[in-house]
PDB file of N, CA and C in Angstrom:
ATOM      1  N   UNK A   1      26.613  -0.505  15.095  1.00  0.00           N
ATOM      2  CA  UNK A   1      25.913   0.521  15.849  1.00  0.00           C
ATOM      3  C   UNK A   1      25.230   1.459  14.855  1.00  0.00           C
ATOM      4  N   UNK A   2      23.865   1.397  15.210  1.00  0.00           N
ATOM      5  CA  UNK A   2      23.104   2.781  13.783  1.00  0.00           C
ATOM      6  C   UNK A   2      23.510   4.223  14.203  1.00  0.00           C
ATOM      7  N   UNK A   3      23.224   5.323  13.776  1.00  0.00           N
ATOM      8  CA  UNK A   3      23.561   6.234  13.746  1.00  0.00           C
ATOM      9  C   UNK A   3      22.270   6.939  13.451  1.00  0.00           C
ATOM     10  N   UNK A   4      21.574   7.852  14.083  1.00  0.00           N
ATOM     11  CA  UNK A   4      20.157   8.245  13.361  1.00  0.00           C
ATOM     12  C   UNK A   4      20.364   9.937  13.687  1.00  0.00           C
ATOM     13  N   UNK A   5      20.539  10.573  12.882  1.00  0.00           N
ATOM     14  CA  UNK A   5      20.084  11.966  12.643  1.00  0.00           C
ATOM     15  C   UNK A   5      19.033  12.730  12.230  1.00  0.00           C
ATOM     16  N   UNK A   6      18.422  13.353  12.983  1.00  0.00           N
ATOM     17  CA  UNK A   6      16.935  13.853  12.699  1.00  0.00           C
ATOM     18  C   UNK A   6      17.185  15.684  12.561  1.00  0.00           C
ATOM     19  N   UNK A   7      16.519  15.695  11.855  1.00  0.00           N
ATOM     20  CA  UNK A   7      16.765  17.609  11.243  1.00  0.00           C
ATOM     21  C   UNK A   7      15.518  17.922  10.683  1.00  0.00           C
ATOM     22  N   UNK A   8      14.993  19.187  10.504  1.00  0.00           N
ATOM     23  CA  UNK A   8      14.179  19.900   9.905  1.00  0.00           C
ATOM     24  C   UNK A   8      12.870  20.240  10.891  1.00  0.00           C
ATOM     25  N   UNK A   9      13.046  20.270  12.510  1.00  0.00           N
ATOM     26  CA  UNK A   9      12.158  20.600  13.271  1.00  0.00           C
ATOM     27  C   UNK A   9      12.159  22.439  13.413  1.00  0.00           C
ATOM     28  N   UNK A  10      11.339  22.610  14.256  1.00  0.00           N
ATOM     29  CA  UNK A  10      11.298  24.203  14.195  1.00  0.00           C
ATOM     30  C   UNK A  10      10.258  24.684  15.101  1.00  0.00           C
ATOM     31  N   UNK A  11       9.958  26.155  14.792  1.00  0.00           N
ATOM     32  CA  UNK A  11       8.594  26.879  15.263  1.00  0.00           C
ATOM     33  C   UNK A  11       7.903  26.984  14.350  1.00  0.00           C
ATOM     34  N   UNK A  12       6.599  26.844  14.243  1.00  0.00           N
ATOM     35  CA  UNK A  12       5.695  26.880  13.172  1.00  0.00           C
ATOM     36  C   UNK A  12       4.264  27.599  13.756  1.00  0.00           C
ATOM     37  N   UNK A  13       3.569  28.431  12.968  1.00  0.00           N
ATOM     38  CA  UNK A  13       1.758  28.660  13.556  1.00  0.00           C
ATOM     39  C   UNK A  13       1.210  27.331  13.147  1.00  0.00           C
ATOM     40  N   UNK A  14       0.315  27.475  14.207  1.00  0.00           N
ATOM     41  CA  UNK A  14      -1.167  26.500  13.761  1.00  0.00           C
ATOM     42  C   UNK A  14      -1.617  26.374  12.564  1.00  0.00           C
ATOM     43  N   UNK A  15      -1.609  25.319  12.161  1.00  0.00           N
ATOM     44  CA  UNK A  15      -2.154  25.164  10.304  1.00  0.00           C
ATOM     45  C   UNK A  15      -0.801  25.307   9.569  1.00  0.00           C
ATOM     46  N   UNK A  16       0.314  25.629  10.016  1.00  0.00           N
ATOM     47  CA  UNK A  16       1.318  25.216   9.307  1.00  0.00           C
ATOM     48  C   UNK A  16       1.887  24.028   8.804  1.00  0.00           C
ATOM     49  N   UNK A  17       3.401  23.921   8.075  1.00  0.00           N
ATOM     50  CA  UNK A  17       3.763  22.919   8.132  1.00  0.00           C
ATOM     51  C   UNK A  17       5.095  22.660   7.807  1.00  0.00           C
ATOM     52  N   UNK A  18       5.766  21.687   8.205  1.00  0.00           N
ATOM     53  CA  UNK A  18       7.227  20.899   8.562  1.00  0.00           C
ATOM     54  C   UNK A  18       7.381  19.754   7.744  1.00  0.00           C
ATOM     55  N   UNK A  19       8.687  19.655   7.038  1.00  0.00           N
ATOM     56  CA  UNK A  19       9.103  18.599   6.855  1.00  0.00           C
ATOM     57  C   UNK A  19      10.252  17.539   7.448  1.00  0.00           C
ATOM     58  N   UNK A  20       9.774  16.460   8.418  1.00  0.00           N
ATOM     59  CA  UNK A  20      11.236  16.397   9.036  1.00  0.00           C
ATOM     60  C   UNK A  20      12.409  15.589   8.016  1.00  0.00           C
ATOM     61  N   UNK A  21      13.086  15.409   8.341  1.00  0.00           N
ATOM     62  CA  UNK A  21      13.915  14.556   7.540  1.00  0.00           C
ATOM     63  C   UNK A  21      14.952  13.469   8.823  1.00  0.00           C
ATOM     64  N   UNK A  22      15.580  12.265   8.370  1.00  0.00           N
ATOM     65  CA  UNK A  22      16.035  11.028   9.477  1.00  0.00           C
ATOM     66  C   UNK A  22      16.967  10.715   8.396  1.00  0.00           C
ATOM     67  N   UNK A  23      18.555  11.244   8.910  1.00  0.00           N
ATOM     68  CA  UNK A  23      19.664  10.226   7.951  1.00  0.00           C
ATOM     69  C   UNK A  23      20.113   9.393   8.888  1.00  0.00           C
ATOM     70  N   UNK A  24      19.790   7.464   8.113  1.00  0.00           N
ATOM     71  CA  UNK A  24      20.443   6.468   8.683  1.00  0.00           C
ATOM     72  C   UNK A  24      21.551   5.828   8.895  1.00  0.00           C
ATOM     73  N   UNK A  25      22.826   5.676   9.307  1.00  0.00           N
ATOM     74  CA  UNK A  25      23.817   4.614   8.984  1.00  0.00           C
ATOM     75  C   UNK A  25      24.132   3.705   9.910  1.00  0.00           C
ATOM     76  N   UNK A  26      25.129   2.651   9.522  1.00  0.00           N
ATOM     77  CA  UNK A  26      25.383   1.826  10.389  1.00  0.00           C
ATOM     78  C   UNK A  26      24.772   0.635  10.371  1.00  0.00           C
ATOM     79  N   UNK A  27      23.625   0.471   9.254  1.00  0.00           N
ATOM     80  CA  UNK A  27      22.975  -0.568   9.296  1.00  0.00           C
ATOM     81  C   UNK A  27      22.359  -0.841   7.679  1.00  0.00           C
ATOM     82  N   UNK A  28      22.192  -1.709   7.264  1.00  0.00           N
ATOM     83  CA  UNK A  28      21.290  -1.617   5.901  1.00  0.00           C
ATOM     84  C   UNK A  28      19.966  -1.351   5.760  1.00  0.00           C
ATOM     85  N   UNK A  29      19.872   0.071   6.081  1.00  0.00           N
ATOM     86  CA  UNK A  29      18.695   0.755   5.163  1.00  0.00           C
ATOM     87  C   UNK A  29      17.683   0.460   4.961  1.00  0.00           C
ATOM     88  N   UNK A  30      17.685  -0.160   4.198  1.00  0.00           N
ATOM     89  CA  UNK A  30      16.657  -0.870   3.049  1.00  0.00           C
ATOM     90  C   UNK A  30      15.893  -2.276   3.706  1.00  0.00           C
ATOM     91  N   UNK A  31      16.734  -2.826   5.061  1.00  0.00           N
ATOM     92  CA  UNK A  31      16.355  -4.101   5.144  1.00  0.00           C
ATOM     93  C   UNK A  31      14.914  -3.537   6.566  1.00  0.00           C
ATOM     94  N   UNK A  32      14.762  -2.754   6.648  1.00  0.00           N
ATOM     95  CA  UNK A  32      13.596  -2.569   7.661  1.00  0.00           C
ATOM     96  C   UNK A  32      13.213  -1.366   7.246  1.00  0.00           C
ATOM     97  N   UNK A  33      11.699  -1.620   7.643  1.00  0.00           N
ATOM     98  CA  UNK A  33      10.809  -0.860   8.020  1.00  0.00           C
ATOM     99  C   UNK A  33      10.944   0.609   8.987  1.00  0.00           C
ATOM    100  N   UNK A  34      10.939   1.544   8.742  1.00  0.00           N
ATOM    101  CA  UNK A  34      11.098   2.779   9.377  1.00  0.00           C
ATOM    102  C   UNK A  34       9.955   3.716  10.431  1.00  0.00           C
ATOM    103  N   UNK A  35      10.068   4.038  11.347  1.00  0.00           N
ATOM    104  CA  UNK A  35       9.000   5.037  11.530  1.00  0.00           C
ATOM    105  C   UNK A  35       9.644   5.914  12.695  1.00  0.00           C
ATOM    106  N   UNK A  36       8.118   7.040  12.531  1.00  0.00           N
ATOM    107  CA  UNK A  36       8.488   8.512  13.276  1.00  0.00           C
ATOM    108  C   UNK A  36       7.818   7.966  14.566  1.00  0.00           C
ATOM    109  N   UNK A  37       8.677   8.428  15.923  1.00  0.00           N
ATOM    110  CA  UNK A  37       7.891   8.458  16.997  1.00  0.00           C
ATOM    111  C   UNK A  37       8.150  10.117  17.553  1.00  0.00           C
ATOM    112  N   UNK A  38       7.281  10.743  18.848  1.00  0.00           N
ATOM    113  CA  UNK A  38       7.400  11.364  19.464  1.00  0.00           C
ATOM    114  C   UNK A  38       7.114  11.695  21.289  1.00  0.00           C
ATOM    115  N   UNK A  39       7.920  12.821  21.748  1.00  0.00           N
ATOM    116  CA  UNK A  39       7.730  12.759  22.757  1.00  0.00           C
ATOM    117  C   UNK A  39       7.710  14.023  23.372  1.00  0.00           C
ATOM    118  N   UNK A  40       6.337  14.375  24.201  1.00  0.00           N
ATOM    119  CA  UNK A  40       6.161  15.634  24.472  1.00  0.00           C
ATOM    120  C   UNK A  40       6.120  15.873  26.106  1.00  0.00           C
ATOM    121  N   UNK A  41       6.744  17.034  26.449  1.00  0.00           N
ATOM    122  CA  UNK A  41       7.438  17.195  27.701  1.00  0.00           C
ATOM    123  C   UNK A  41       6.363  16.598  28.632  1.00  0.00           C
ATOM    124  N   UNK A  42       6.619  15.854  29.627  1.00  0.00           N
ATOM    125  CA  UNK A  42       5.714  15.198  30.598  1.00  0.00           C
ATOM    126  C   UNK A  42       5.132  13.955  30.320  1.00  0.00           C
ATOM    127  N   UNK A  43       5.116  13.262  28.944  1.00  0.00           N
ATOM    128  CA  UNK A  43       4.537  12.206  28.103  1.00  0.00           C
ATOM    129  C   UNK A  43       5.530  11.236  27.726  1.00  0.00           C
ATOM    130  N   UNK A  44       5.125   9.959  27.561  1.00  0.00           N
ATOM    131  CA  UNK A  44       6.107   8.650  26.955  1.00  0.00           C
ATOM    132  C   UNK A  44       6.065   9.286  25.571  1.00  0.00           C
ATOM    133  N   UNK A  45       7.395   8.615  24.985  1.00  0.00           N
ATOM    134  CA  UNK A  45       6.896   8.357  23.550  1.00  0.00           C
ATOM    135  C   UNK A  45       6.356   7.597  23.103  1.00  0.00           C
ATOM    136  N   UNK A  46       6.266   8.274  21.833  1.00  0.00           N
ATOM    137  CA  UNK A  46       4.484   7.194  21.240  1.00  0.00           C
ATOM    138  C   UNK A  46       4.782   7.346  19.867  1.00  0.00           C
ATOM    139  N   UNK A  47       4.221   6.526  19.144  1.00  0.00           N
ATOM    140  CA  UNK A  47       4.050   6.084  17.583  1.00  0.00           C
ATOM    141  C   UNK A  47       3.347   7.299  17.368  1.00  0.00           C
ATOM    142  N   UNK A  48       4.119   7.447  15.630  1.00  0.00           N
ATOM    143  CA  UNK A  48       3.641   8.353  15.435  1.00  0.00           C
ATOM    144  C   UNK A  48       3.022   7.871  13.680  1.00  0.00           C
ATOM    145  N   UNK A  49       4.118   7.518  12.788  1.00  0.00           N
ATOM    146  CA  UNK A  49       4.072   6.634  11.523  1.00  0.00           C
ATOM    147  C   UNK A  49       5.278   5.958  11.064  1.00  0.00           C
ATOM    148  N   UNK A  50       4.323   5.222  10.661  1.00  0.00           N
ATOM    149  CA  UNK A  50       5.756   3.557   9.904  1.00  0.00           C
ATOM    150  C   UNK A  50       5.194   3.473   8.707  1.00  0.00           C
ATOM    151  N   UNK A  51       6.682   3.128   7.988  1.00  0.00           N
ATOM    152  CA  UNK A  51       6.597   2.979   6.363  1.00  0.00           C
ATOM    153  C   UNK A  51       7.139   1.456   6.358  1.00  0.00           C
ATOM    154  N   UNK A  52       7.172   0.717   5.153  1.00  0.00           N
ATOM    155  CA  UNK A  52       7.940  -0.747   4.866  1.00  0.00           C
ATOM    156  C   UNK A  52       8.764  -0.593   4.367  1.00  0.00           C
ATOM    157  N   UNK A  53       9.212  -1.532   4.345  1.00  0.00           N
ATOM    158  CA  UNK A  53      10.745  -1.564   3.842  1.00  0.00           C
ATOM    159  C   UNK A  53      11.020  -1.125   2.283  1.00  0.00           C
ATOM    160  N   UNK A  54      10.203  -1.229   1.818  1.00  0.00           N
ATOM    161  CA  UNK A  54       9.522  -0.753   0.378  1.00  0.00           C
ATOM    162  C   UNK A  54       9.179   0.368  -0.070  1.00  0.00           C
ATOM    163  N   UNK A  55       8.503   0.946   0.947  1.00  0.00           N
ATOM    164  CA  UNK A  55       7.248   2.137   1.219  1.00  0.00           C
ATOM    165  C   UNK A  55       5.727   1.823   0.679  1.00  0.00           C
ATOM    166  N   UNK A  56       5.635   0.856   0.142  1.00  0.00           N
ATOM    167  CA  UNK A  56       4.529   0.671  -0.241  1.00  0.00           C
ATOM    168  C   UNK A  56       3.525   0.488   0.582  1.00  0.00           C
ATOM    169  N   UNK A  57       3.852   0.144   1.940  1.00  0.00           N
ATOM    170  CA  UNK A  57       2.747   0.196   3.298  1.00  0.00           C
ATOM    171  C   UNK A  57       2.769   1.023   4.115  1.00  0.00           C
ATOM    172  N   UNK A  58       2.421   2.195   4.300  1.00  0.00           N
ATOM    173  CA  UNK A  58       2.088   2.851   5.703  1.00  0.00           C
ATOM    174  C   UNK A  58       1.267   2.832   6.998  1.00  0.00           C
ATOM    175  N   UNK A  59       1.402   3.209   8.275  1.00  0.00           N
ATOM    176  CA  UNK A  59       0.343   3.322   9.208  1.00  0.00           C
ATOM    177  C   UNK A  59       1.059   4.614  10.041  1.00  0.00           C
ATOM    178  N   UNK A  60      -0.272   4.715  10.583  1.00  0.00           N
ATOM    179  CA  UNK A  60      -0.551   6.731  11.147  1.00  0.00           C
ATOM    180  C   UNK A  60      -1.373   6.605  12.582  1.00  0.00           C
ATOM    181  N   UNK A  61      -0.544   6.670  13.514  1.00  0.00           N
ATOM    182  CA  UNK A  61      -1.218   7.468  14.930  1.00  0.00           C
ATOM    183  C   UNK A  61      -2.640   8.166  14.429  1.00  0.00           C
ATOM    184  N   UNK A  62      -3.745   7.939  14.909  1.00  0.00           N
ATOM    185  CA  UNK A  62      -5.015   8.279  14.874  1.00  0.00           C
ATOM    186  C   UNK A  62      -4.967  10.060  14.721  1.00  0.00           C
ATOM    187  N   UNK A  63      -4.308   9.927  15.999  1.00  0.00           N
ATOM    188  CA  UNK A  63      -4.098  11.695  15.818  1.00  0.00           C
ATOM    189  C   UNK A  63      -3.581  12.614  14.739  1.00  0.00           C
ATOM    190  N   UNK A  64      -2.661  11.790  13.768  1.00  0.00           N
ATOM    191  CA  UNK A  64      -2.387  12.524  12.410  1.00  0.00           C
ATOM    192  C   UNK A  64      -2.614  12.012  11.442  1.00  0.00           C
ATOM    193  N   UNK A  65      -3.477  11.164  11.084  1.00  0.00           N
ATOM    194  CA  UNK A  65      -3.958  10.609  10.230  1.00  0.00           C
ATOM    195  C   UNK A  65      -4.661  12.007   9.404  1.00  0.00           C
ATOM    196  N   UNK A  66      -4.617  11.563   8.000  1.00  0.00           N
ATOM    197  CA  UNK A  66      -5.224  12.627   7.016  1.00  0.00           C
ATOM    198  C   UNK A  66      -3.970  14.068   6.853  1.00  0.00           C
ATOM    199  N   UNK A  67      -3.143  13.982   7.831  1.00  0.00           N
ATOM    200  CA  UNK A  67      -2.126  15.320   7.934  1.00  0.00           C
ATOM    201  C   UNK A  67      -0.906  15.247   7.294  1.00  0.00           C
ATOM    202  N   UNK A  68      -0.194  14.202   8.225  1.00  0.00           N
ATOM    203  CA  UNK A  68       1.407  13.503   8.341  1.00  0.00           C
ATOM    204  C   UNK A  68       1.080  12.465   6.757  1.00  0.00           C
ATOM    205  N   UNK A  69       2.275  12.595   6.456  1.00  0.00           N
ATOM    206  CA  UNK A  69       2.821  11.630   5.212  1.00  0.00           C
ATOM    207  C   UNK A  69       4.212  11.021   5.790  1.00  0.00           C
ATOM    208  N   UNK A  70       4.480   9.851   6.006  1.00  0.00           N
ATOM    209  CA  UNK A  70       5.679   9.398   5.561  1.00  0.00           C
ATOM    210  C   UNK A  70       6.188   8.714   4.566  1.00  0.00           C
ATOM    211  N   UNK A  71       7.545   9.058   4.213  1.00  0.00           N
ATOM    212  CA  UNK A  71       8.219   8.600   3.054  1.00  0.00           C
ATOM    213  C   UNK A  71       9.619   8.323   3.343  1.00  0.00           C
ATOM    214  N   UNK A  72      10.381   7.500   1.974  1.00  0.00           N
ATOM    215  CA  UNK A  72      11.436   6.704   2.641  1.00  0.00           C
ATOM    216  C   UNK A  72      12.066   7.130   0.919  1.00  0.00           C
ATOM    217  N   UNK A  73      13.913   7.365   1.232  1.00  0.00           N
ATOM    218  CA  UNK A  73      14.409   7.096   0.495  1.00  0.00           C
ATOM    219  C   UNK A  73      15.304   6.206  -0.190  1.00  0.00           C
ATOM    220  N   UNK A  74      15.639   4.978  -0.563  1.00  0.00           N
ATOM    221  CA  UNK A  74      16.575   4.124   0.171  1.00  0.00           C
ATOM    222  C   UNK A  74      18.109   4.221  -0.274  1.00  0.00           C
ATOM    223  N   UNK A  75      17.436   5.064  -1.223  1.00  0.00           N
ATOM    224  CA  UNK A  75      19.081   5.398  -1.868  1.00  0.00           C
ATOM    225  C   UNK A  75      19.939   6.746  -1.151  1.00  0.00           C
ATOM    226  N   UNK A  76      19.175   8.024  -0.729  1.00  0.00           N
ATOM    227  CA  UNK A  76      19.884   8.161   0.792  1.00  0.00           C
ATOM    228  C   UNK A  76      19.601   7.677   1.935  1.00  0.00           C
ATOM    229  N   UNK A  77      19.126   6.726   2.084  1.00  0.00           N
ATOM    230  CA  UNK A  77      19.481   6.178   3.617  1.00  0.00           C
ATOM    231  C   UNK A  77      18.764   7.336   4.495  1.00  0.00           C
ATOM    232  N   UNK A  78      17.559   7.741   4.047  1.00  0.00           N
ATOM    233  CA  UNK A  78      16.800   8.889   4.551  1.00  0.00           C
ATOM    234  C   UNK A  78      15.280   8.257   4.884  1.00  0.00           C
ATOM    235  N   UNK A  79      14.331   8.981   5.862  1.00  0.00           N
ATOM    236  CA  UNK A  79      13.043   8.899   5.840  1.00  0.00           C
ATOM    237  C   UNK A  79      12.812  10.074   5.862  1.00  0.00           C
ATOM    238  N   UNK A  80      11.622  10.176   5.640  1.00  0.00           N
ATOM    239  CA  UNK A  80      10.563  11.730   5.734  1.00  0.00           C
ATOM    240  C   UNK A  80       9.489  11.966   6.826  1.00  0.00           C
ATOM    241  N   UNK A  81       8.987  12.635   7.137  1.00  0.00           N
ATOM    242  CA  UNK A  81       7.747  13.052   7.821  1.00  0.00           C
ATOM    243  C   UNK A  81       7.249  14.654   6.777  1.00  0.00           C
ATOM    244  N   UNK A  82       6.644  14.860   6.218  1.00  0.00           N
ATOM    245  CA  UNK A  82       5.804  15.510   5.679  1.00  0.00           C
ATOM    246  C   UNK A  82       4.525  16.290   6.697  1.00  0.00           C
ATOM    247  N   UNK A  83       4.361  17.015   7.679  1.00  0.00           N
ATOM    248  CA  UNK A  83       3.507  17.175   8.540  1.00  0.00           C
ATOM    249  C   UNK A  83       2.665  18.556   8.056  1.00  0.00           C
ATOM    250  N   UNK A  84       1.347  18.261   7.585  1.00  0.00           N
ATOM    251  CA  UNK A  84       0.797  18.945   7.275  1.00  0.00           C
ATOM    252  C   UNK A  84      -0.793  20.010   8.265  1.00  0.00           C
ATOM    253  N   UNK A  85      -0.810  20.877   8.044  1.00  0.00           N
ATOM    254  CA  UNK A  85      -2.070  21.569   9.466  1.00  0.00           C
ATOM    255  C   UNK A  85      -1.888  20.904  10.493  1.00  0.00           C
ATOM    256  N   UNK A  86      -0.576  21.387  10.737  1.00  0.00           N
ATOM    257  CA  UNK A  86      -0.193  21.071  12.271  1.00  0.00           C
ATOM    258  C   UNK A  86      -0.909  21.465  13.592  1.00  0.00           C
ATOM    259  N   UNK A  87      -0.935  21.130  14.963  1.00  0.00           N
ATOM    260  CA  UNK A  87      -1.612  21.556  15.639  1.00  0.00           C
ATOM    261  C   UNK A  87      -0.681  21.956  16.830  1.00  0.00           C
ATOM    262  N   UNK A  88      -1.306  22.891  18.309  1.00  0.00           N
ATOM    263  CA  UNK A  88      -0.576  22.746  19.118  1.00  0.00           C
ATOM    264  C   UNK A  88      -0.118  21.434  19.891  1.00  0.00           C
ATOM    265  N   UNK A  89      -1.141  20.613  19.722  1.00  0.00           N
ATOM    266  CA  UNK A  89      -0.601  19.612  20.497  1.00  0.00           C
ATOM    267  C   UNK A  89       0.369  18.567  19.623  1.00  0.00           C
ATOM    268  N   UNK A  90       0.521  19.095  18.562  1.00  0.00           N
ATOM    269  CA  UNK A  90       1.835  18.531  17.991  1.00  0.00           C
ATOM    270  C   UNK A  90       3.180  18.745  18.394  1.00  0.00           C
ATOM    271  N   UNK A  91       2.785  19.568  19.122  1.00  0.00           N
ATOM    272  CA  UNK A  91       4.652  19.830  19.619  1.00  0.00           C
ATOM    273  C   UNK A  91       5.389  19.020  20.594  1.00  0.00           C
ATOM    274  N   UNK A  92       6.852  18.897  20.402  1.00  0.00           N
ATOM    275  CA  UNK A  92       6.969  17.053  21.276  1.00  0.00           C
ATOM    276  C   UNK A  92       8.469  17.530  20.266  1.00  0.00           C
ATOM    277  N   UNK A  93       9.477  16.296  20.423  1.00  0.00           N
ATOM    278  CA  UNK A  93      10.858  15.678  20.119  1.00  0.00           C
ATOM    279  C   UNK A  93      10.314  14.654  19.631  1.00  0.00           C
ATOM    280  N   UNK A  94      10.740  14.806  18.167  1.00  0.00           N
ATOM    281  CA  UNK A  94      10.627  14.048  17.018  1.00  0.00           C
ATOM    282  C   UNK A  94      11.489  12.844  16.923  1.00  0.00           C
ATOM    283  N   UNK A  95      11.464  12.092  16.751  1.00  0.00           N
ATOM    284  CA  UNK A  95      12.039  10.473  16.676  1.00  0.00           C
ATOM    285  C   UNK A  95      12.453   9.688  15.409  1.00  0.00           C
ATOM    286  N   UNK A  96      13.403   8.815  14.946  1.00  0.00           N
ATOM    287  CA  UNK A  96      12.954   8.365  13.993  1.00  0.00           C
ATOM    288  C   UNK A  96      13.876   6.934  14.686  1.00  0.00           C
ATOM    289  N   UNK A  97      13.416   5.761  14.230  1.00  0.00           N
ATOM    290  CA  UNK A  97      13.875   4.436  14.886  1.00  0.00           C
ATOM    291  C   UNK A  97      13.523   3.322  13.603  1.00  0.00           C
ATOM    292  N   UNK A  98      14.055   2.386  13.496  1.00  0.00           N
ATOM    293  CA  UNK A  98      13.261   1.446  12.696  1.00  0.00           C
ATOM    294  C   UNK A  98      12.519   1.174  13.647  1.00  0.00           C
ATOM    295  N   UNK A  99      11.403   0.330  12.851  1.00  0.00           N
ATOM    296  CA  UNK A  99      10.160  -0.343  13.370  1.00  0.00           C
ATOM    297  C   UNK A  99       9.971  -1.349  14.059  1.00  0.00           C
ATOM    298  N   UNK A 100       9.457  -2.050  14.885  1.00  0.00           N
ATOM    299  CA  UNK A 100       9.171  -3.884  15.126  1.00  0.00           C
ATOM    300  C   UNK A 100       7.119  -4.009  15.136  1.00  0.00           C
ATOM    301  N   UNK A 101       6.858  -4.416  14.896  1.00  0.00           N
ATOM    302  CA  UNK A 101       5.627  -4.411  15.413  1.00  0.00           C
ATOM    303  C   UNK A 101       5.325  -5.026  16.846  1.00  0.00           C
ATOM    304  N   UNK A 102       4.369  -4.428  17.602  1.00  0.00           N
ATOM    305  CA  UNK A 102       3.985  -5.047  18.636  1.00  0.00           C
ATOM    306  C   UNK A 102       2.472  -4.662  18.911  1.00  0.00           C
ATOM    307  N   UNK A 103       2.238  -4.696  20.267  1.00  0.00           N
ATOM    308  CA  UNK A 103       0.746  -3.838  20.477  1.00  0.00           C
ATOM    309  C   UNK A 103       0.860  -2.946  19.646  1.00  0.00           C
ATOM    310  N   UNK A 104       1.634  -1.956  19.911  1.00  0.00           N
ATOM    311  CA  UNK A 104       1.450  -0.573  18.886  1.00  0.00           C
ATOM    312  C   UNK A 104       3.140  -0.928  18.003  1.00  0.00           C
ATOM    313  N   UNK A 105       3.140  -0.129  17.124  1.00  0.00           N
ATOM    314  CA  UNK A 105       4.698   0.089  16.513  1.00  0.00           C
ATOM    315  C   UNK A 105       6.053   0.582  17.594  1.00  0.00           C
ATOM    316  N   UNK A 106       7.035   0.369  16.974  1.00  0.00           N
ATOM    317  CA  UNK A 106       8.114   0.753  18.554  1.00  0.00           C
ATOM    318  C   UNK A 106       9.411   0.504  17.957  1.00  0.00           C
ATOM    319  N   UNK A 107      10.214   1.206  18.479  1.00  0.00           N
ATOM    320  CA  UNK A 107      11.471   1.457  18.084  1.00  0.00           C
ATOM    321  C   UNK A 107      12.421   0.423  17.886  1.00  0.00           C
ATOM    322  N   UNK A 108      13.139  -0.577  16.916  1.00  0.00           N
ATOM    323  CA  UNK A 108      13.652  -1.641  16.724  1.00  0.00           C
ATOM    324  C   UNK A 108      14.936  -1.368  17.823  1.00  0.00           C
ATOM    325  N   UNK A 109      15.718  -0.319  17.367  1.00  0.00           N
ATOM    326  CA  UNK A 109      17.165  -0.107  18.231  1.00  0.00           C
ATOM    327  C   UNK A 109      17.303   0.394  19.157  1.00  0.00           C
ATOM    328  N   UNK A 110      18.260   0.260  20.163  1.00  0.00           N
ATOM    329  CA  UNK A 110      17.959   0.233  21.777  1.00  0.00           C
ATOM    330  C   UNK A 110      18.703   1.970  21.507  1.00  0.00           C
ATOM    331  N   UNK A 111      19.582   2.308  20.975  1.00  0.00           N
ATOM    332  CA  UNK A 111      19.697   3.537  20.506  1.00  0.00           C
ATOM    333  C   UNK A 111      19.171   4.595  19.699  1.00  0.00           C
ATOM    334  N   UNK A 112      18.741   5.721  19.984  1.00  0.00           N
ATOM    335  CA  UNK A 112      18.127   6.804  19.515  1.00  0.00           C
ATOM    336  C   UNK A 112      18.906   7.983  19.207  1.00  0.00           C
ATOM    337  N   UNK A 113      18.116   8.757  18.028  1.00  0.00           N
ATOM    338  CA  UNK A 113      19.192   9.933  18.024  1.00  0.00           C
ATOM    339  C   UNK A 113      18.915  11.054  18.993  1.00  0.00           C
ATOM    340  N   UNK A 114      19.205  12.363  18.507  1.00  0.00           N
ATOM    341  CA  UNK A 114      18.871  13.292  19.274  1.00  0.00           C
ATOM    342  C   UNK A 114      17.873  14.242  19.166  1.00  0.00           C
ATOM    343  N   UNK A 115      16.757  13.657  18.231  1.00  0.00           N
ATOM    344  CA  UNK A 115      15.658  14.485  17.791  1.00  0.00           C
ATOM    345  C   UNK A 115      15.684  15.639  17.722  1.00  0.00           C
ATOM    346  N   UNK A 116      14.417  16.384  16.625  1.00  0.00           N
ATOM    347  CA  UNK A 116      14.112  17.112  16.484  1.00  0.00           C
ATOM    348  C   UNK A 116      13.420  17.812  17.172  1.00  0.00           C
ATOM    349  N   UNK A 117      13.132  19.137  17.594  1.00  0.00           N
ATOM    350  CA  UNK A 117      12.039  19.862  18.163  1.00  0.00           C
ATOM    351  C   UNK A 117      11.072  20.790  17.289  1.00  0.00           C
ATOM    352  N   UNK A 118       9.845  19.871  17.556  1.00  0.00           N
ATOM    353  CA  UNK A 118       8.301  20.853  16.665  1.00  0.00           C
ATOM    354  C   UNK A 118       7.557  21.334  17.929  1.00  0.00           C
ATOM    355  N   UNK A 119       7.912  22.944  17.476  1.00  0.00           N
ATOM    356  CA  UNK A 119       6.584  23.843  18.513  1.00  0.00           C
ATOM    357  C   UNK A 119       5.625  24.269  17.570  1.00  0.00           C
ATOM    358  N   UNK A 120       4.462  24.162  17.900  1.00  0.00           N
ATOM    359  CA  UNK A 120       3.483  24.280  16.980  1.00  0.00           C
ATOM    360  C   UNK A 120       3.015  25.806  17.991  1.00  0.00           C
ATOM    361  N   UNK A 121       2.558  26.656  17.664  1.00  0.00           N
ATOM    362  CA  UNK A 121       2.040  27.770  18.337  1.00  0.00           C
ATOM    363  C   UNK A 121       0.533  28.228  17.552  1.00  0.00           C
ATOM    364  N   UNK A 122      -0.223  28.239  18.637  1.00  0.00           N
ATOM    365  CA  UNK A 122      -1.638  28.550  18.292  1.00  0.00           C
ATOM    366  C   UNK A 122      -2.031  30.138  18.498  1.00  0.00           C
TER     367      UNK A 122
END
């Protein structure tokens, strides 16, 4: 059973910025691909960014492209979100899941943690 802990959400102004952080266990780490999803009150969740198992490959939701960075540590059993000139409509419950590919990216494990909350205020 994984275990996913998500921390470092908050209140922030417009043009600010957040770093989230995702500690993994329960599973090996290293053997998948990671990414951030989110979900904002009234909305599915949705892809947000995926790293490889490596980090050497990323991909970025259109909407934060040029902003968001993700990064992976494998030696803590950690990922990152780096979210840079944030906006209001960034605000949502932060996610972190391994990856699968499909139409879009999507959460490998049928379990989730208990996310983070980003209010972005304009």
């Amino acid at each position: 059973q994984v275990q996913l802990v998500e921390s470092g959400g908050g209140l922030v102004q417009a043009g600010g910025s957040l770093r989230l952080s995702c500690a993994a266990s329960g599973r090996t780490f290293s053997n998948y691909a990671w990414g951030w999803f989110r979900q904002a009150p009234g909305k599915e969740r949705e892809f947000v960014a995926r790293i490889s198992w490596g980090g050497g490959s990323t991909d970025y939701a259109d909407s934060v492209k040029g902003r968001f960075t993700i990064s992976r540590d494998n030696a803590k059993n950690t990922v990152y979100l780096q979210m840079n000139s944030l906006k209001p409509e960034d605000t949502a419950v932060y996610y972190c899941n391994a990856a699968k590919a499909g139409t879009t990216w999507a959460g490998l494990f049928d379990s989730w943690g208990q996310g983070t909350q980003v209010t972005v205020s304009s």
